[in-house]
Protein backbone atom coordinates (compact mmCIF):
# COMPACT_ATOMS: atom_id res chain seq x y z
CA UNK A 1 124.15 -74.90 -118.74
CA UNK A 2 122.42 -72.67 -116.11
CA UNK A 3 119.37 -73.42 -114.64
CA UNK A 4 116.14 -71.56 -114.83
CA UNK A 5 115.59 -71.02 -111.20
CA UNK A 6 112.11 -70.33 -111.59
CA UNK A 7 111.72 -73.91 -113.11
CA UNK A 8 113.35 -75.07 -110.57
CA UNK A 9 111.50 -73.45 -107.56
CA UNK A 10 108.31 -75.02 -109.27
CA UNK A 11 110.06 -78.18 -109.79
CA UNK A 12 111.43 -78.35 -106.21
CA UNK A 13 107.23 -77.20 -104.67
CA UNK A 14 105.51 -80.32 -106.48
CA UNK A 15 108.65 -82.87 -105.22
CA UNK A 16 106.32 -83.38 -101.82
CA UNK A 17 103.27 -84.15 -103.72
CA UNK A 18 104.94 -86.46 -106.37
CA UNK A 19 106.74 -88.43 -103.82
CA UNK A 20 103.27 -88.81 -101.47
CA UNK A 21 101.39 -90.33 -104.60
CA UNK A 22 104.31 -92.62 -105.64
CA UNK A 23 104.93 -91.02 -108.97
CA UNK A 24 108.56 -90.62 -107.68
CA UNK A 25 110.57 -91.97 -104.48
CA UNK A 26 112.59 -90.16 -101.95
CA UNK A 27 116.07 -91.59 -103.66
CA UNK A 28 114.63 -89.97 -106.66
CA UNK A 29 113.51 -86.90 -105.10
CA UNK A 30 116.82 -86.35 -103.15
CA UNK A 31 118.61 -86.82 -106.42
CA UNK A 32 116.75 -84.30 -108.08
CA UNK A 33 117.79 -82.00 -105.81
CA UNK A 34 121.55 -82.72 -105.80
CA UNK A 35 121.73 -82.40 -109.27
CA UNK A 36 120.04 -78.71 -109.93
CA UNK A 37 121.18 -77.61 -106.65
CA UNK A 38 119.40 -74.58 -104.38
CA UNK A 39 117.92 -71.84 -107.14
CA UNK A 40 119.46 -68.49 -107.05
CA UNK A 41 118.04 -65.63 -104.45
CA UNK A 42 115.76 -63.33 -106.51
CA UNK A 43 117.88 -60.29 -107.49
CA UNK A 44 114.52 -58.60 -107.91
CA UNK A 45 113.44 -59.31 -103.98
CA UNK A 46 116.94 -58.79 -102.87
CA UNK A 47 117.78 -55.78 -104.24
CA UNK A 48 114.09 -54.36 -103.38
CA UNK A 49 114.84 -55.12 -99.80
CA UNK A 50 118.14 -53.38 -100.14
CA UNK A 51 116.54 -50.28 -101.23
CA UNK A 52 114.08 -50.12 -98.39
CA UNK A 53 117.05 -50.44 -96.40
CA UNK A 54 118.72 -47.56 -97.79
CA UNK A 55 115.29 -45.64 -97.55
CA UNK A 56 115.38 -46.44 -93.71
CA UNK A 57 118.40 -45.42 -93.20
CA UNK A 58 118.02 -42.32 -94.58
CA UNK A 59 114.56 -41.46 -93.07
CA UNK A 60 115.61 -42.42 -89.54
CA UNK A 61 119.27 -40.74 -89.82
CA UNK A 62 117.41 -37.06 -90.63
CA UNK A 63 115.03 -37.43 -87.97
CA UNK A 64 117.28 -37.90 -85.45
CA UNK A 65 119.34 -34.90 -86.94
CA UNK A 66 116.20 -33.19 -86.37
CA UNK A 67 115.17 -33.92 -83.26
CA UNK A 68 118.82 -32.82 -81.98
CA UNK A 69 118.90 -29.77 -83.95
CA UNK A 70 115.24 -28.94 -82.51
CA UNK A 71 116.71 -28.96 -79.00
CA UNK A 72 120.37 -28.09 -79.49
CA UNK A 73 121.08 -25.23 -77.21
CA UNK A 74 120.05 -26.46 -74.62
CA UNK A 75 122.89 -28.90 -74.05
CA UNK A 76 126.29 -28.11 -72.48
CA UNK A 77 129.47 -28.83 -74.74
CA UNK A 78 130.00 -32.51 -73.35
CA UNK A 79 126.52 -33.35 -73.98
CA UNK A 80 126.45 -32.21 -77.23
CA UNK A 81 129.93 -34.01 -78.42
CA UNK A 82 128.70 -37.12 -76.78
CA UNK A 83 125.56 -37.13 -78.92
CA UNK A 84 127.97 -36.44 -82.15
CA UNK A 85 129.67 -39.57 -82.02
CA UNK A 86 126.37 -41.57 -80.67
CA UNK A 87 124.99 -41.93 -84.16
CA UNK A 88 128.71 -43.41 -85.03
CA UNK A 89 128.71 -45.83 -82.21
CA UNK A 90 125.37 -46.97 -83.12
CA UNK A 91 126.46 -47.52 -86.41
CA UNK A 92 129.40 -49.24 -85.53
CA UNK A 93 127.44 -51.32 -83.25
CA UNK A 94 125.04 -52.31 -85.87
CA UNK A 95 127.76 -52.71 -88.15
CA UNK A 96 129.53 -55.42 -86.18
CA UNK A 97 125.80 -57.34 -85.56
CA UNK A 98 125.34 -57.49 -89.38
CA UNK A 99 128.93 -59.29 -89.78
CA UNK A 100 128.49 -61.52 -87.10
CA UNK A 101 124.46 -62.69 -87.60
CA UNK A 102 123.01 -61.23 -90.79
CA UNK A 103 126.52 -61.08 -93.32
CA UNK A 104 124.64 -62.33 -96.11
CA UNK A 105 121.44 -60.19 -96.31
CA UNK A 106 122.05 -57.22 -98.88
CA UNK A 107 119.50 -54.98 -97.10
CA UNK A 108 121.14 -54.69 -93.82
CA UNK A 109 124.42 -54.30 -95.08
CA UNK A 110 123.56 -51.54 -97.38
CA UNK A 111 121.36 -49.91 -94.82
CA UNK A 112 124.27 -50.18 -92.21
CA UNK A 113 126.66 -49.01 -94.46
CA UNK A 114 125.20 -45.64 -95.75
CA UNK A 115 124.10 -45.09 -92.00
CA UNK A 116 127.56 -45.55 -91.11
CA UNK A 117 128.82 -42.99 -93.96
CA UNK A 118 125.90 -40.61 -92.96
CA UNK A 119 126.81 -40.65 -89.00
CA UNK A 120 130.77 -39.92 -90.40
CA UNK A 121 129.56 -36.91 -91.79
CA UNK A 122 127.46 -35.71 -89.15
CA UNK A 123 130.32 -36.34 -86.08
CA UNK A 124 133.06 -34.40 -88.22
CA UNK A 125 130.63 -31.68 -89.60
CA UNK A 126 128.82 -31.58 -85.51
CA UNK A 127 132.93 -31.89 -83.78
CA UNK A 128 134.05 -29.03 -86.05
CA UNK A 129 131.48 -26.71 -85.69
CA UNK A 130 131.37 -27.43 -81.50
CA UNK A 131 135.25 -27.00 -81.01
CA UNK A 132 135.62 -24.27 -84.26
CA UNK A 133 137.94 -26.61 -85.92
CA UNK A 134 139.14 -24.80 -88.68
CA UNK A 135 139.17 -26.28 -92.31
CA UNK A 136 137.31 -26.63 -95.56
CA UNK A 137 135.16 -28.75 -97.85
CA UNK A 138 138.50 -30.73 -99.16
CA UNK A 139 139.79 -31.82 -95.82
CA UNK A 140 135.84 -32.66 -94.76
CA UNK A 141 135.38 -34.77 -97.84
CA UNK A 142 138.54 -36.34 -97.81
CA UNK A 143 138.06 -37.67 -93.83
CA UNK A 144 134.60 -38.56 -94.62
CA UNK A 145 135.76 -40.41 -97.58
CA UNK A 146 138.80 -41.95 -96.26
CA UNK A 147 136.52 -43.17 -93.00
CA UNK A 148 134.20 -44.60 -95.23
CA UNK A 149 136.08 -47.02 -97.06
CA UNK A 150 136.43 -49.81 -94.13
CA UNK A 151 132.74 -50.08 -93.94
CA UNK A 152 132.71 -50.09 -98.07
CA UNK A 153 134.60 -53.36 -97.74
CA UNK A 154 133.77 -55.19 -94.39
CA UNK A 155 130.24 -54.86 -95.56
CA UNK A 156 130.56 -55.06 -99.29
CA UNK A 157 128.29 -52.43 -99.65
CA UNK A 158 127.31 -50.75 -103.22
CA UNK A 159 125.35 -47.89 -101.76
CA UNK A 160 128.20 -46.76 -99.42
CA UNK A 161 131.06 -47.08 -102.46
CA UNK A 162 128.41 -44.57 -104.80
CA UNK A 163 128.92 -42.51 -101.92
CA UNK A 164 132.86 -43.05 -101.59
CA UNK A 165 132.81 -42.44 -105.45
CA UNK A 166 131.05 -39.31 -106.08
CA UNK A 167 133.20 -37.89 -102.58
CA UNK A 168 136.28 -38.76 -104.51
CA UNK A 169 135.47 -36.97 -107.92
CA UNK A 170 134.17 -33.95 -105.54
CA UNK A 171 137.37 -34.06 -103.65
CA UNK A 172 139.58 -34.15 -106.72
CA UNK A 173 137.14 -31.26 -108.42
CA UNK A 174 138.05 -28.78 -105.68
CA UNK A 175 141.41 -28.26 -106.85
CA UNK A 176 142.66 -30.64 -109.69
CA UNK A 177 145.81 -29.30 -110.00
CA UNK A 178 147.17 -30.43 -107.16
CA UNK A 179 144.97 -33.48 -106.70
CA UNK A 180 144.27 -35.52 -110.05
CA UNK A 181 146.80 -38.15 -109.45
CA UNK A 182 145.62 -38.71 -106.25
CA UNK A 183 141.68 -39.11 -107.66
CA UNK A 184 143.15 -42.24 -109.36
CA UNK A 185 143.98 -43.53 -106.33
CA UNK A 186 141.36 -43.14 -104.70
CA UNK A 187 138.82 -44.52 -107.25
CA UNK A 188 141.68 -47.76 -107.58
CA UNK A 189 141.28 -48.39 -104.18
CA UNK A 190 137.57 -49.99 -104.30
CA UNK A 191 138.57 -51.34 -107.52
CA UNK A 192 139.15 -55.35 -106.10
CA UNK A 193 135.60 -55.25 -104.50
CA UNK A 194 133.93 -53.08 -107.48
CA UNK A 195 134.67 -55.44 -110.11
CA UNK A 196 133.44 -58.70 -109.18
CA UNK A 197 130.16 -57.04 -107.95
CA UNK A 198 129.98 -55.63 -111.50
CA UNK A 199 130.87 -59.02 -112.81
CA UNK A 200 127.88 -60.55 -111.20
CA UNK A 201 125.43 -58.68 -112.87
CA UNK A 202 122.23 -57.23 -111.47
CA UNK A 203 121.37 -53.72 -110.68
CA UNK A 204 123.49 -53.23 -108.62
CA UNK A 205 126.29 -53.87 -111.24
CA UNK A 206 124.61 -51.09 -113.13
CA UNK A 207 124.32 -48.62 -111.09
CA UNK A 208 128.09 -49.04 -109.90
CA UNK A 209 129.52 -49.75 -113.87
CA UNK A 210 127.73 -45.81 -114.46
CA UNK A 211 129.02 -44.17 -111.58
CA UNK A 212 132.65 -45.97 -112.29
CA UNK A 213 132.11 -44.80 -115.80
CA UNK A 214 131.15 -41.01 -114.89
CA UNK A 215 134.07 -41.04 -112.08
CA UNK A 216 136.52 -42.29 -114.59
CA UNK A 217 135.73 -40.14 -117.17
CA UNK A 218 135.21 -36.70 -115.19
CA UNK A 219 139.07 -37.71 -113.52
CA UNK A 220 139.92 -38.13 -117.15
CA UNK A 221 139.16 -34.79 -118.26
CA UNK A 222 140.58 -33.61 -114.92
CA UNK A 223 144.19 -35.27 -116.23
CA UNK A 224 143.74 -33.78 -119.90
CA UNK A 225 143.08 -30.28 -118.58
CA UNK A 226 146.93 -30.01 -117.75
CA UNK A 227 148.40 -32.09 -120.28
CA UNK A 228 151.42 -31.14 -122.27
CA UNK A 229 149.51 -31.26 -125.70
CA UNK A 230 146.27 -29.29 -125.93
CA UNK A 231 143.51 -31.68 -127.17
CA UNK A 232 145.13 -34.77 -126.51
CA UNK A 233 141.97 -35.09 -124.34
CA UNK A 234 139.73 -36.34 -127.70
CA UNK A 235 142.09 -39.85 -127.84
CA UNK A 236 142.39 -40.40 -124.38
CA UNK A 237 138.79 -39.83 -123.96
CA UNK A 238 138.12 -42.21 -127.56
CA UNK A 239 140.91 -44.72 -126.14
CA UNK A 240 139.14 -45.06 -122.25
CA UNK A 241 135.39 -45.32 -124.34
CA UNK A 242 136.73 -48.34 -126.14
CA UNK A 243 138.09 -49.74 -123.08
CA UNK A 244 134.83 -50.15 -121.49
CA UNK A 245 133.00 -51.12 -124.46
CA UNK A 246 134.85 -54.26 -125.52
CA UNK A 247 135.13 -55.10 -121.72
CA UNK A 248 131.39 -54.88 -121.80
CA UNK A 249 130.98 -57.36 -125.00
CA UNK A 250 133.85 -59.68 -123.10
CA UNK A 251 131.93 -60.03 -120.01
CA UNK A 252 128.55 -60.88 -121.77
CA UNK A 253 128.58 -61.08 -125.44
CA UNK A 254 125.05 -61.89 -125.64
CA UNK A 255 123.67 -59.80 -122.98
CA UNK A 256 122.75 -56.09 -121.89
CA UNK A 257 125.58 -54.97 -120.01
CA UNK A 258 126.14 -51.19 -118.47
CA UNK A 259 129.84 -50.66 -120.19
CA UNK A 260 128.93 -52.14 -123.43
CA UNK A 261 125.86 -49.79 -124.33
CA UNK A 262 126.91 -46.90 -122.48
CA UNK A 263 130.17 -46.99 -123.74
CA UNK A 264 128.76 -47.47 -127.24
CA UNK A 265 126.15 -44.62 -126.73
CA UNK A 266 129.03 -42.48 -125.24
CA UNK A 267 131.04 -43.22 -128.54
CA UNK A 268 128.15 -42.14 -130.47
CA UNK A 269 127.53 -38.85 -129.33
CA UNK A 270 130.99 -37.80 -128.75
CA UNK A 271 132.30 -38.88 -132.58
CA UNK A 272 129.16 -36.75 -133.57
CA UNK A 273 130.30 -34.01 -131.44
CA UNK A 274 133.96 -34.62 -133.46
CA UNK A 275 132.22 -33.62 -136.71
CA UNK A 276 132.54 -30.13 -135.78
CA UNK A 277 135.82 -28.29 -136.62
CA UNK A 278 135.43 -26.54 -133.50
CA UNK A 279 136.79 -29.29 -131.70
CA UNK A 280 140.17 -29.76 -133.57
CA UNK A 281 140.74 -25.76 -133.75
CA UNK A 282 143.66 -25.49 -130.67
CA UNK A 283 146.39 -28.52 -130.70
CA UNK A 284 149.11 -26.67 -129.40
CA UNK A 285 151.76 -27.18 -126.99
CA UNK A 286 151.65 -25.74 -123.81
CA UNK A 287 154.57 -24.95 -121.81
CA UNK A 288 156.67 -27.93 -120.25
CA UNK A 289 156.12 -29.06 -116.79
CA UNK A 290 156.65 -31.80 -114.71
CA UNK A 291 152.97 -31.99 -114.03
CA UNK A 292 151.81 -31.60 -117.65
CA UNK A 293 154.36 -34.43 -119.08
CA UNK A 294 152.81 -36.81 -116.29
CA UNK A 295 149.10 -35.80 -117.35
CA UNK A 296 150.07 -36.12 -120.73
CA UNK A 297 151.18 -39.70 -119.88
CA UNK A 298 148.36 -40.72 -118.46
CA UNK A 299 146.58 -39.77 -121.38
CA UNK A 300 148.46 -41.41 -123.47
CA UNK A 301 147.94 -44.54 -121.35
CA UNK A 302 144.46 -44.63 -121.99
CA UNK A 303 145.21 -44.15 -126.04
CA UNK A 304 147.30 -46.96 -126.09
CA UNK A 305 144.61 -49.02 -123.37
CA UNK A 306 142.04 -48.17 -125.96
CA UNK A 307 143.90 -49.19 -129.48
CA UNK A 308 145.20 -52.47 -127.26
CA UNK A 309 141.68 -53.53 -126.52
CA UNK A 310 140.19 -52.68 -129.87
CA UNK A 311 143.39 -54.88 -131.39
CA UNK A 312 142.61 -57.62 -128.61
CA UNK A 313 139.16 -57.69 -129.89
CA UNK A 314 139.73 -58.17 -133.38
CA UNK A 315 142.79 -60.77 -132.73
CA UNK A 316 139.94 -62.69 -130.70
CA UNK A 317 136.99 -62.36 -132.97
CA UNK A 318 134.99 -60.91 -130.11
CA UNK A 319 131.84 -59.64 -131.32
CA UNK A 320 132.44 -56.31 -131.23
CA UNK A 321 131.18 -53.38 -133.85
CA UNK A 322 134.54 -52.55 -135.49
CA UNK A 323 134.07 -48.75 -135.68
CA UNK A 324 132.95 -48.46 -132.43
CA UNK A 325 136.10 -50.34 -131.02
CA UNK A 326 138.54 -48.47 -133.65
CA UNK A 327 137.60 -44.72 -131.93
CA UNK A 328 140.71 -43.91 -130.57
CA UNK A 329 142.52 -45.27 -133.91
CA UNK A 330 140.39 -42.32 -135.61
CA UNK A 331 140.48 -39.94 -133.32
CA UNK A 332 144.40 -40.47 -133.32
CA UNK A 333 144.46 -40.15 -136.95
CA UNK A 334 142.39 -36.58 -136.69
CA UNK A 335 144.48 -35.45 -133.93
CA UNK A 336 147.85 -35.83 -135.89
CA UNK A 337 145.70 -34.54 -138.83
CA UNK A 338 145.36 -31.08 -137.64
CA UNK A 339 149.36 -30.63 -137.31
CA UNK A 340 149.33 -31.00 -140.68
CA UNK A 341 146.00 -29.30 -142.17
CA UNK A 342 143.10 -27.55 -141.42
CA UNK A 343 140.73 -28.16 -138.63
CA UNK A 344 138.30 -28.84 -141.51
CA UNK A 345 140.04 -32.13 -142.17
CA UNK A 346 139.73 -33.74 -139.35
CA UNK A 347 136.30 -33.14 -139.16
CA UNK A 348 135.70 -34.60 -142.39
CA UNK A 349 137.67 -37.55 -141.06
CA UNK A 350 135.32 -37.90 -138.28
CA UNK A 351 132.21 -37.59 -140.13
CA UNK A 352 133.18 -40.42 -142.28
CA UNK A 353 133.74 -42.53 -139.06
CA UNK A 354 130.15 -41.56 -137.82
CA UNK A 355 128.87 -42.59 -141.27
CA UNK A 356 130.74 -46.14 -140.84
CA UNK A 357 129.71 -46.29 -137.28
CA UNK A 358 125.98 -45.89 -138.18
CA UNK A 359 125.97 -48.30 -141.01
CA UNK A 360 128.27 -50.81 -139.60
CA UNK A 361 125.40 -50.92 -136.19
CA UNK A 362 122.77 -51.53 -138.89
CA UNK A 363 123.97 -53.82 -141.11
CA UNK A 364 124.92 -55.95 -137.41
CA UNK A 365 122.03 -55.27 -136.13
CA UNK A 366 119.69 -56.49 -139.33
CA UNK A 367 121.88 -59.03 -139.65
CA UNK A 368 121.02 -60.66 -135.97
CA UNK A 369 117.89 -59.46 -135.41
CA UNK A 370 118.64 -57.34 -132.58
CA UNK A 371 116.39 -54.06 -132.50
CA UNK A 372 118.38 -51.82 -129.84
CA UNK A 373 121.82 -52.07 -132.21
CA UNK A 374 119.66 -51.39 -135.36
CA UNK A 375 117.88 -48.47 -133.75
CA UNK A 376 121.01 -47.44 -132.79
CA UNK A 377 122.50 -47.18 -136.17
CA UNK A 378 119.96 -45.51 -137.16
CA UNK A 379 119.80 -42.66 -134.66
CA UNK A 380 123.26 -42.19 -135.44
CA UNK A 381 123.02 -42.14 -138.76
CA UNK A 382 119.72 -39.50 -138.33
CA UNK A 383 121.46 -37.37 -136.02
CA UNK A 384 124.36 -37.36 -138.58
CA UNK A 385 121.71 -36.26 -141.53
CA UNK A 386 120.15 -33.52 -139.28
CA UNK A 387 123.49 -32.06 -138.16
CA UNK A 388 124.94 -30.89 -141.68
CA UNK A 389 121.30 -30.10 -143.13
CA UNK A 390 121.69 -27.35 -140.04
CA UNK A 391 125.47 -26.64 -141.34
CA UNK A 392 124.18 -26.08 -144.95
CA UNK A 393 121.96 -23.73 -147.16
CA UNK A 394 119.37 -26.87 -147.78
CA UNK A 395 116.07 -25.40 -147.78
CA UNK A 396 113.05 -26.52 -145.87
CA UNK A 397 111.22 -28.63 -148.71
CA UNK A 398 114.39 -30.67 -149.47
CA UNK A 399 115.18 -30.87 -145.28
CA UNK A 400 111.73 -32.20 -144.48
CA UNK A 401 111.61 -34.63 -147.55
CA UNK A 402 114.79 -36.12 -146.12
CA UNK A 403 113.46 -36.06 -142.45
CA UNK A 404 110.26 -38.07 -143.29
CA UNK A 405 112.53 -40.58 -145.59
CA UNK A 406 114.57 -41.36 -142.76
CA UNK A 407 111.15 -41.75 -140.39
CA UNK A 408 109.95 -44.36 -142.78
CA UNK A 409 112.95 -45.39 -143.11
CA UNK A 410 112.77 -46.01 -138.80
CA UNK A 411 109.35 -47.96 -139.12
CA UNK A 412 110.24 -50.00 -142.23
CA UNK A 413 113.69 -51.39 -140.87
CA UNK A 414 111.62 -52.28 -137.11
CA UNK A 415 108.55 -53.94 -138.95
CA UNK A 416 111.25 -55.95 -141.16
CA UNK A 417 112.91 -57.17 -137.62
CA UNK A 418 109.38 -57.75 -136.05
CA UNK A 419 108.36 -60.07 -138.84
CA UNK A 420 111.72 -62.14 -138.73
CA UNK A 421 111.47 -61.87 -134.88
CA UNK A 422 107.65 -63.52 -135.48
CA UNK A 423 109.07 -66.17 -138.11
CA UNK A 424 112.24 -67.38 -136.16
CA UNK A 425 109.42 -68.09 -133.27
């Protein structure tokens, strides 16, 4: 069992005073202490300190920019290529006192870190422009990226790899084409320090699971875009959404975690967005090429990632919303669908998955108590309702009938929950 480290803070502060009275002796005391161990670091002090350090960093990097730019002119060509790289060797300087005397406080290595990213930028961008060093945003993102990784991981830094992230999804953005399999790489390569800092929880662990799941997702639809098989990008994208999701209920099946609820919410609006025969109107196959049969691949990778965890899931009775975990199984099922029928049948396919989704969140969520997966099934199942009322000829009497049934239908379910939340204490 954990401890409650705020217990045991106030445990640990009236030790001194029970021991001077008698109440306990120092054996006592001492065992105490060797049996619920030093309390955690608050994440909430930690992680404010980090910010400020990140805020510093920031603040003190553009006004040095500014004082240089102020007075730029004025130096000769040496001066001014010494005072590119002095930001970087200050860095680097500051970087190397942080892993010798201060390696475990988060705010200096965060602050350090971005400063050391920032003063990358500024020496290439300041080098180039002094010596007319020809080149464009792609090579300048990918040195500044590339540079930027050894401080990502001698400093373990989570500001410094949402930097090294969002430069990689730039980088591969400029011309995907040509560089989608490399994106892959790239994000891979912070993967062995990314995970256990998501692992641990926190905020930090939040904001990094997002910006994974964004990166992933946008290099995703990057691979898709020159697949062999037009819309094989629905699965892949269904098959990588229950990926994350189970992982989430795996790592903490009892708590809030970033790639359970975003991955759920993600499934949510994108199966709505799959009621719409719009989507499944253009399966065709494109010509063959060696690049498209890899993309296509890769996209089937992430199908058969998604039906593996959803079967893994089920196998192991983790506590996972069925649906939710069987979206690439449905979206499979609409894909092959449209080879052999109208777009209009896979999304009627789809809307009865939205409609299972919804009530299979409620009836979970009623069952346990738990507000945010009730209220979930039921904006599902509203946004569902309102959807085809604006596909149909239903007039405005019958549409706001419906609209205030489902509104008391909101408060009812809640005040139900409240009550047994109130009567299970």
């Amino acid at each position: 069992m954990e401890n409650n480290d705020a217990g045991v803070r106030w445990l640990y502060s009236q030790l001194p005073d029970l021991t001077a009275r008698g109440v306990l002796t120092p054996e006592s005391a001492a065992a105490l202490r060797e049996h619920y161990g030093a309390p955690k670091t608050r994440v909430g002090v930690s992680m404010l300190v980090a910010i400020t350090a990140v805020l510093g960093a920031l603040l003190i990097g553009g006004g040095v920019i500014l004082l240089l730019a102020a007075n730029w002119d004025l130096f000769p060509r040496v001066v001014r290529t010494g005072l590119a790289f002095l930001p970087l060797l200050v860095s680097q300087a500051l970087g190397a006192f942080v892993l010798l005397r201060k390696t475990d406080a988060m705010g200096w290595r965060e602050g350090v870190a971005l400063l050391n990213s920032l003063a990358i930028a500024a020496s290439i961008a300041i080098v180039s422009q002094i010596y007319h060093i020809p080149g464009g945003a792609g090579s300048f993102f990918l040195a500044w990226m590339l540079l930027t990784l050894p401080a990502v991981y001698l400093l373990r830094s989570a500001s410094a790899m949402l930097l090294y992230l969002a430069l990689a999804v730039a980088w591969t953005l400029i011309d995907t084409r040509n560089y989608w399999p490399w994106g892959w790489l790239l994000i891979a390569a912070v993967l062995p320090l990314m995970v256990p800092m998501i692992k641990r929880g926190g905020l930090r662990a939040w904001w990094l699971a997002v910006a994974a799941m964004i990166a992933g997702g946008i290099l995703l639809g990057a691979t898709a875009n020159h697949a062999h098989l037009h819309g094989i990008w629905i699965p892949a994208f269904a098959g990588y959404l229950a990926v994350l999701y189970v992982a989430g209920v795996a790592l903490r099946p009892d708590e809030l975690h970033p790639f359970r609820w975003v991955g759920f919410a993600a499934i949510g609006v994108l199966s709505l967005a799959f009621t719409y025969g719009g989507f499944w109107d253009d399966q065709s196959v494109v010509k063959t090429s060696l690049g498209g049969v890899v993309a296509t691949g890769v996209c089937a990778l992430a199908i058969l990632s998604g039906m593996a965890a959803a079967s893994i899931a089920f196998v192991r009775r983790i506590p996972v919303n069925p649906v939710a975990a069987a979206f690439p199984f449905a979206t499979l099922l609409a894909f092959a669908v449209t080879f052999a029928a109208e777009e209009w049948a896979a999304a009627l396919l789809m809307n009865v998955y939205v409609f299972a989704l919804a009530v299979m969140a409620l009836r979970s969520g009623l069952a346990g108590a738990k507000f945010a997966e009730t209220n979930a099934g039921m904006l599902i199942l509203t946004a569902l309702i309102v959807m085809r009322f604006f596909d149909t000829d239903v007039g405005f009497l019958i549409r706001g009938l419906a609209f205030i049934a489902v509104g008391i239908g909101f408060l009812v379910v809640n005040a139900i929950l409240l009550k047994r939340r109130k009567a299970e204490g």
